[in-house]
N, C-alpha and C. Protein backbone atom coordinates (compact mmCIF):
# COMPACT_ATOMS: atom_id res chain seq x y z
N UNK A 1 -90.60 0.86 -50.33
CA UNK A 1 -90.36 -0.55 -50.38
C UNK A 1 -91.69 -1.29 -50.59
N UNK A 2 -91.69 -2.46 -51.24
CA UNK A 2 -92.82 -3.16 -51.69
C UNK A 2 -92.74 -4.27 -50.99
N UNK A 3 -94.27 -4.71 -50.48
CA UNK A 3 -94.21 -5.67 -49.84
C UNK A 3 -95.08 -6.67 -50.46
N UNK A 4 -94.63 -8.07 -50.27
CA UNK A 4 -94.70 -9.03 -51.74
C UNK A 4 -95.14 -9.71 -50.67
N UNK A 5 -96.07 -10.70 -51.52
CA UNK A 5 -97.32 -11.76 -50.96
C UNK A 5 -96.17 -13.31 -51.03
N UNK A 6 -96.57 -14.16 -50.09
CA UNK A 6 -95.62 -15.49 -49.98
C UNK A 6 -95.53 -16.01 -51.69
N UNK A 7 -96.82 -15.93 -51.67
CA UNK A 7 -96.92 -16.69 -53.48
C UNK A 7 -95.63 -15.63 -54.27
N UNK A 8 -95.48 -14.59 -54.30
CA UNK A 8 -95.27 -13.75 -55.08
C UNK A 8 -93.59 -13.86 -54.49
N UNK A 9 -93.20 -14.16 -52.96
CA UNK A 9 -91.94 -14.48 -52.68
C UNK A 9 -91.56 -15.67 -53.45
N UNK A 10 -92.23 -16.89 -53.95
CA UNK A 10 -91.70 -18.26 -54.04
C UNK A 10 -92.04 -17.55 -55.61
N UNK A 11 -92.45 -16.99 -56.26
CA UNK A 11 -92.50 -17.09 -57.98
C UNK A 11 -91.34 -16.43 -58.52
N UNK A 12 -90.56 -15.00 -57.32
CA UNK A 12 -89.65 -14.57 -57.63
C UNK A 12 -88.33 -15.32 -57.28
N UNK A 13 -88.37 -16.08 -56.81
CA UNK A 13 -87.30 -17.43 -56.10
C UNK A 13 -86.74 -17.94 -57.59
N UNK A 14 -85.40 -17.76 -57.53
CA UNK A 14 -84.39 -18.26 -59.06
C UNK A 14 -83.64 -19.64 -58.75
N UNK A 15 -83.80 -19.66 -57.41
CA UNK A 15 -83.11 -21.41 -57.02
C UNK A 15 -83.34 -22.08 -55.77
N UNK A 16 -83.10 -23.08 -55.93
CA UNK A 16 -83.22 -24.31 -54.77
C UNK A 16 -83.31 -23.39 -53.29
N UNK A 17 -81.93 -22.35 -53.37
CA UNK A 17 -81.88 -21.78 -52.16
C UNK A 17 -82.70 -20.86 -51.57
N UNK A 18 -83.22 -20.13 -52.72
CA UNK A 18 -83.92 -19.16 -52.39
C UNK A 18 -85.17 -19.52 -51.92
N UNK A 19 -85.78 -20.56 -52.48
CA UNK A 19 -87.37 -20.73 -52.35
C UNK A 19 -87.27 -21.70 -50.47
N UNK A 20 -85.97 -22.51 -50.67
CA UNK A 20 -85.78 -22.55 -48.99
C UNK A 20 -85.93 -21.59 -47.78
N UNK A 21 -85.41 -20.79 -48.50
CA UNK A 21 -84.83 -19.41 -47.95
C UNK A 21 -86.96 -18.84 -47.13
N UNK A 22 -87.42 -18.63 -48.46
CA UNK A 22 -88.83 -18.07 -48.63
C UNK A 22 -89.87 -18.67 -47.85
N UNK A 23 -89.52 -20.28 -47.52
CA UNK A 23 -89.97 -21.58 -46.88
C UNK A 23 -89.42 -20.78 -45.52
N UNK A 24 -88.44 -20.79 -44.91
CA UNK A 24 -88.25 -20.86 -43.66
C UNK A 24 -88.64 -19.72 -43.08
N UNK A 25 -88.91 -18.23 -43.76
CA UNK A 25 -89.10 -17.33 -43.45
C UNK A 25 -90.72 -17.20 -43.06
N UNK A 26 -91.20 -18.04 -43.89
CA UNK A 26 -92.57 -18.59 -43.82
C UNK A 26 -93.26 -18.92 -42.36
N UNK A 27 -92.18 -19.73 -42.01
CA UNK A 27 -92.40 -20.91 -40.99
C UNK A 27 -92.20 -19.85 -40.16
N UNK A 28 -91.35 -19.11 -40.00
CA UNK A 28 -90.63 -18.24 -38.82
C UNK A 28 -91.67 -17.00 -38.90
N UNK A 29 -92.46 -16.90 -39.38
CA UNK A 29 -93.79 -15.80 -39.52
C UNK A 29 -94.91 -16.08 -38.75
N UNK A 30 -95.10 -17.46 -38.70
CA UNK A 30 -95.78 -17.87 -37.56
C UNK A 30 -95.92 -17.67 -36.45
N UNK A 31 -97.19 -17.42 -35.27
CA UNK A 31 -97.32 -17.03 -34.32
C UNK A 31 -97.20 -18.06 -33.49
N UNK A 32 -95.95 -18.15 -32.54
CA UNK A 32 -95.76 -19.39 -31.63
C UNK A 32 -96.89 -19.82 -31.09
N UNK A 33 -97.94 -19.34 -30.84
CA UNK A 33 -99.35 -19.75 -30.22
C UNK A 33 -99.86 -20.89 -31.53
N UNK A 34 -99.68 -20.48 -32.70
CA UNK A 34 -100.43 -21.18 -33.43
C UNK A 34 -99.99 -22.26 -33.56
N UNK A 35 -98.05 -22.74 -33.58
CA UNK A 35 -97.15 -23.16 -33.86
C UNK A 35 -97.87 -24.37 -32.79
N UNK A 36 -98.06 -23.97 -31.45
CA UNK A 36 -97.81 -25.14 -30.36
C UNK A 36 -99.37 -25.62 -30.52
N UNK A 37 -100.17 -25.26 -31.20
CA UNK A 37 -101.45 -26.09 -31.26
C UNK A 37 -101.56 -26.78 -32.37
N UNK A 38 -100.64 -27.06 -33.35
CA UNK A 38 -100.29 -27.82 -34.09
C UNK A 38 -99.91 -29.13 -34.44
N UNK A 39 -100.42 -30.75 -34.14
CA UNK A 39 -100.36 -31.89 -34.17
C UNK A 39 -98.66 -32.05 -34.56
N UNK A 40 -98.60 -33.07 -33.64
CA UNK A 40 -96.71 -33.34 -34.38
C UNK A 40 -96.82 -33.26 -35.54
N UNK A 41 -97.32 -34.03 -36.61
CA UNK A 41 -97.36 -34.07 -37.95
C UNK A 41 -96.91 -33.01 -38.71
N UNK A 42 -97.44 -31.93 -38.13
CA UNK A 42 -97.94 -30.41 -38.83
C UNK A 42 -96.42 -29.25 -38.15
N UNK A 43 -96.31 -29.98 -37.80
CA UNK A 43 -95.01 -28.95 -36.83
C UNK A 43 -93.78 -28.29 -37.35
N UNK A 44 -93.79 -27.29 -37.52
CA UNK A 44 -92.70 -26.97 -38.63
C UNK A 44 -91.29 -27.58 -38.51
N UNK A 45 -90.72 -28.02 -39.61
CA UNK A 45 -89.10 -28.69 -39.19
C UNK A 45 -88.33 -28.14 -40.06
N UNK A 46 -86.75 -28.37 -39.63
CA UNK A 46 -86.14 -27.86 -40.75
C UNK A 46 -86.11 -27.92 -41.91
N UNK A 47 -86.00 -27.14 -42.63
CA UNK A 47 -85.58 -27.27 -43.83
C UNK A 47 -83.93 -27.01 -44.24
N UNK A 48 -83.95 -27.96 -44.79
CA UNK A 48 -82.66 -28.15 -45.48
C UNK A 48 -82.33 -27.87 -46.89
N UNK A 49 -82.94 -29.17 -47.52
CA UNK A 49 -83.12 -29.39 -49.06
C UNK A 49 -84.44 -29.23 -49.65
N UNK A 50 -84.73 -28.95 -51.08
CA UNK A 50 -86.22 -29.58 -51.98
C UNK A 50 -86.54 -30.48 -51.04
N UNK A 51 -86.10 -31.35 -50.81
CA UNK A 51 -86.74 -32.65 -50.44
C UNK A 51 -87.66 -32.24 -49.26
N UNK A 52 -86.79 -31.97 -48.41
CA UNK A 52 -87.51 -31.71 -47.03
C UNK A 52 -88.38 -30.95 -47.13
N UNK A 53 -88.78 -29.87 -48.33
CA UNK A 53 -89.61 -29.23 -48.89
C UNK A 53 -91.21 -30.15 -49.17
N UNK A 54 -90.61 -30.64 -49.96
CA UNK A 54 -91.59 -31.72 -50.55
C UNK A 54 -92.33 -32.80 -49.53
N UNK A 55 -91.31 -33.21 -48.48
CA UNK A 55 -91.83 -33.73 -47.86
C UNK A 55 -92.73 -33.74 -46.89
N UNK A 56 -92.76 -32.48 -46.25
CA UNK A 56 -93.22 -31.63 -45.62
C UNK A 56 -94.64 -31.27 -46.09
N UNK A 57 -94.56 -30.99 -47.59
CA UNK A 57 -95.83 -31.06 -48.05
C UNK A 57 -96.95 -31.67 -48.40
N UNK A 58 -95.61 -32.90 -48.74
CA UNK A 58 -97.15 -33.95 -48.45
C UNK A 58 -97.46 -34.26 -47.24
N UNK A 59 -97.10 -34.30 -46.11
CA UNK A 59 -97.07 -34.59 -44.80
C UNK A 59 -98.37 -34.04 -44.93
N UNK A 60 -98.39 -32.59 -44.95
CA UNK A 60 -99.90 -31.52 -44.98
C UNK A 60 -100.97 -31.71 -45.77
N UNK A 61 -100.41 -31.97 -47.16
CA UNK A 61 -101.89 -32.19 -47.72
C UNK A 61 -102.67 -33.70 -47.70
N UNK A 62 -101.59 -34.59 -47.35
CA UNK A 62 -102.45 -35.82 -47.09
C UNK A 62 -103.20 -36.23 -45.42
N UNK A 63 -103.38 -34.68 -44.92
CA UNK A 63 -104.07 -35.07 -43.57
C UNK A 63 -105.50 -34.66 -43.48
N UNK A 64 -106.28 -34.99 -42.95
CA UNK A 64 -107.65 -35.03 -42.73
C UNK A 64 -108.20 -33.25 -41.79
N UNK A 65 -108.71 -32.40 -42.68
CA UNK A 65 -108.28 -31.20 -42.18
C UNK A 65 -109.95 -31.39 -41.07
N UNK A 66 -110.63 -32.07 -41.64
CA UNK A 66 -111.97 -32.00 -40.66
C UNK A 66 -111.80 -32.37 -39.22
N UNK A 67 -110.82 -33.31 -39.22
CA UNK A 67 -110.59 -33.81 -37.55
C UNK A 67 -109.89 -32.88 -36.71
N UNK A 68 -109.14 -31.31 -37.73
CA UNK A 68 -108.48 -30.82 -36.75
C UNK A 68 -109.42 -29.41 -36.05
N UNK A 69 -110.03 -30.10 -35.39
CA UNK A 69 -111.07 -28.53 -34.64
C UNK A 69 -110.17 -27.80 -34.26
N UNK A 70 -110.91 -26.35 -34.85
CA UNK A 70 -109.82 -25.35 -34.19
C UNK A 70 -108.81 -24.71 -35.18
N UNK A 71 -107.74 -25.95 -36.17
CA UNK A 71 -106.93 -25.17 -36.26
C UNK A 71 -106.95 -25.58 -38.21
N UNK A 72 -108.15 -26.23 -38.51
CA UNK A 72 -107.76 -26.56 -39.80
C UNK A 72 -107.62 -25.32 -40.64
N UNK A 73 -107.91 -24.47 -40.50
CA UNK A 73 -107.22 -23.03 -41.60
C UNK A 73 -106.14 -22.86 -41.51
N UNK A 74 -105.49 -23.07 -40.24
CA UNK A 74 -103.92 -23.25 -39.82
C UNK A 74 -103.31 -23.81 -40.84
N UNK A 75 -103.33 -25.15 -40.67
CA UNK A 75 -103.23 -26.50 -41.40
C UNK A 75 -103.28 -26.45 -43.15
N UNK A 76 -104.26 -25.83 -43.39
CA UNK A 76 -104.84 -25.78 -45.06
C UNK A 76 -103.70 -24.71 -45.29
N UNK A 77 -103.70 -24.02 -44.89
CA UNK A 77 -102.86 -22.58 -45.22
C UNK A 77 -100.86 -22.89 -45.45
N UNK A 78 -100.74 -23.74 -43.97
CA UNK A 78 -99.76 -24.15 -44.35
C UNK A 78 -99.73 -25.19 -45.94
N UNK A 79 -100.54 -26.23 -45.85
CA UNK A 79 -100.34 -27.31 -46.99
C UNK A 79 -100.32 -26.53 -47.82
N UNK A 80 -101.34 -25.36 -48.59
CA UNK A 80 -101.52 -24.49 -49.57
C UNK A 80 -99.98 -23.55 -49.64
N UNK A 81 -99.29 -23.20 -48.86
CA UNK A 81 -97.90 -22.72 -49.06
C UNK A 81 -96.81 -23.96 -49.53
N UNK A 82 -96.96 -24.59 -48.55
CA UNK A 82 -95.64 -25.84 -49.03
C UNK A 82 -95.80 -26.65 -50.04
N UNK A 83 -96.84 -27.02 -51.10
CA UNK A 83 -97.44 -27.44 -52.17
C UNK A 83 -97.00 -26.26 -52.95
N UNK A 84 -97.16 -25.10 -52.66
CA UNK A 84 -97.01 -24.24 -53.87
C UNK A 84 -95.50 -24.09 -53.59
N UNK A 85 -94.58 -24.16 -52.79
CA UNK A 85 -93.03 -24.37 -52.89
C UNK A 85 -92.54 -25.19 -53.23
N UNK A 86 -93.04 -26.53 -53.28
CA UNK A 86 -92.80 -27.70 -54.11
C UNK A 86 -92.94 -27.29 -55.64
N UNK A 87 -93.98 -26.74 -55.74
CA UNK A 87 -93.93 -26.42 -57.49
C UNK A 87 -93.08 -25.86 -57.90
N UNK A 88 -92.53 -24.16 -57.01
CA UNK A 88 -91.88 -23.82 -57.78
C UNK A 88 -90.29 -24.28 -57.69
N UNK A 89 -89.88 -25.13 -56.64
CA UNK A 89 -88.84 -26.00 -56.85
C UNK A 89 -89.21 -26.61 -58.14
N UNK A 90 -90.08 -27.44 -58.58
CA UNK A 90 -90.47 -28.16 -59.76
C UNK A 90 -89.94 -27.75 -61.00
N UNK A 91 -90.51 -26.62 -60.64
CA UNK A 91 -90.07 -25.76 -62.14
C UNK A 91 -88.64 -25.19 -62.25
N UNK A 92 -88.02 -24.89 -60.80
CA UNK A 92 -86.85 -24.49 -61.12
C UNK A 92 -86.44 -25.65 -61.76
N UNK A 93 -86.49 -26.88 -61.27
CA UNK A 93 -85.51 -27.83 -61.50
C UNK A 93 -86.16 -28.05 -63.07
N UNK A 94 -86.57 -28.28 -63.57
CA UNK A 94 -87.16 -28.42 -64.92
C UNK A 94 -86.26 -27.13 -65.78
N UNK A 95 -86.14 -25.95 -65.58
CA UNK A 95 -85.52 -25.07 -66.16
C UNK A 95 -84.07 -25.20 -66.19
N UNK A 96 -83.63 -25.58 -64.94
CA UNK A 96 -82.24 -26.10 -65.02
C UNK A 96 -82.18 -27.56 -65.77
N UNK A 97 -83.28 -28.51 -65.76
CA UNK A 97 -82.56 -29.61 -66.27
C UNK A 97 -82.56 -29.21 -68.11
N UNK A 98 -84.00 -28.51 -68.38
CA UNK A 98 -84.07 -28.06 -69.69
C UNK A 98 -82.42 -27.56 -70.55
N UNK A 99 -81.86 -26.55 -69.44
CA UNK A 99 -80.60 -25.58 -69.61
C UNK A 99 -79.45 -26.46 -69.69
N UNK A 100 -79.74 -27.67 -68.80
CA UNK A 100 -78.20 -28.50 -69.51
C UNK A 100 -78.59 -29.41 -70.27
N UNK A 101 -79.57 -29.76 -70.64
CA UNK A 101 -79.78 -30.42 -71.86
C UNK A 101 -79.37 -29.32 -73.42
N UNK A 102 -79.63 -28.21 -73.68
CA UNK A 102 -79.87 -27.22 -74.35
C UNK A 102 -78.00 -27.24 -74.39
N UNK A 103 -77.50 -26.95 -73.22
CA UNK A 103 -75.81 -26.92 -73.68
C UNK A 103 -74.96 -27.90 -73.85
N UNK A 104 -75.96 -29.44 -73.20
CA UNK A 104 -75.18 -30.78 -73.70
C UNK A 104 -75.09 -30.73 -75.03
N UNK A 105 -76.59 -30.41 -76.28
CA UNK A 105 -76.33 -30.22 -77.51
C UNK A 105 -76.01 -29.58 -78.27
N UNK A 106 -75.58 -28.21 -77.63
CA UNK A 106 -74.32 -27.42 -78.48
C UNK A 106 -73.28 -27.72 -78.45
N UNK A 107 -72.69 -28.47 -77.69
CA UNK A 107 -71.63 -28.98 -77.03
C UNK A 107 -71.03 -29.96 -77.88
């Protein structure tokens, strides 16, 4: 069995669900120690939809990683995952919107 890097989980991700899927498994990989020294801001929440995806990510990358002594690799590491799950939501959705455009005009 092969064991695949997070990046390499979210590039093989074919939809909305999956890259959720890849997101929460993420979150749930976390070491509860690290989890509870984590500013509310930063605190993992559900995920549901893209959105909550997205939102989540900017939450992370628009915070000030110098003020967090202690845990900013924490912090960077997360933003650097949920930024890169936002993309590849991005692109799914771009491939799907591409795909019904492509059969609106055969149509």
């Amino acid at each position: 069995m092969r064991a695949y890097t997070w990046q390499q989980r979210l590039d093989l991700a074919e939809n909305e669900e999956e890259v959720i899927q890849v997101a929460r498994d993420f979150l749930a990989a976390l070491h509860h120690s690290d989890v509870a020294r984590l500013p509310d801001p930063c605190k993992p929440r559900k995920l549901l939809t893209a959105t909550d995806i997205g939102n989540y990510a900017f939450e992370l990358a628009r915070l000030d990683y110098e003020e967090m002594q202690g845990i900013a690799q924490l912090v960077h590491r997360l933003a650097a995952f949920f930024v890169s799950a936002n993309i590849r939501l991005s692109q799914i959705l771009a491939k799907t919107n591409d795909d019904d455009g492509e059969a609106q005009q055969s149509a």
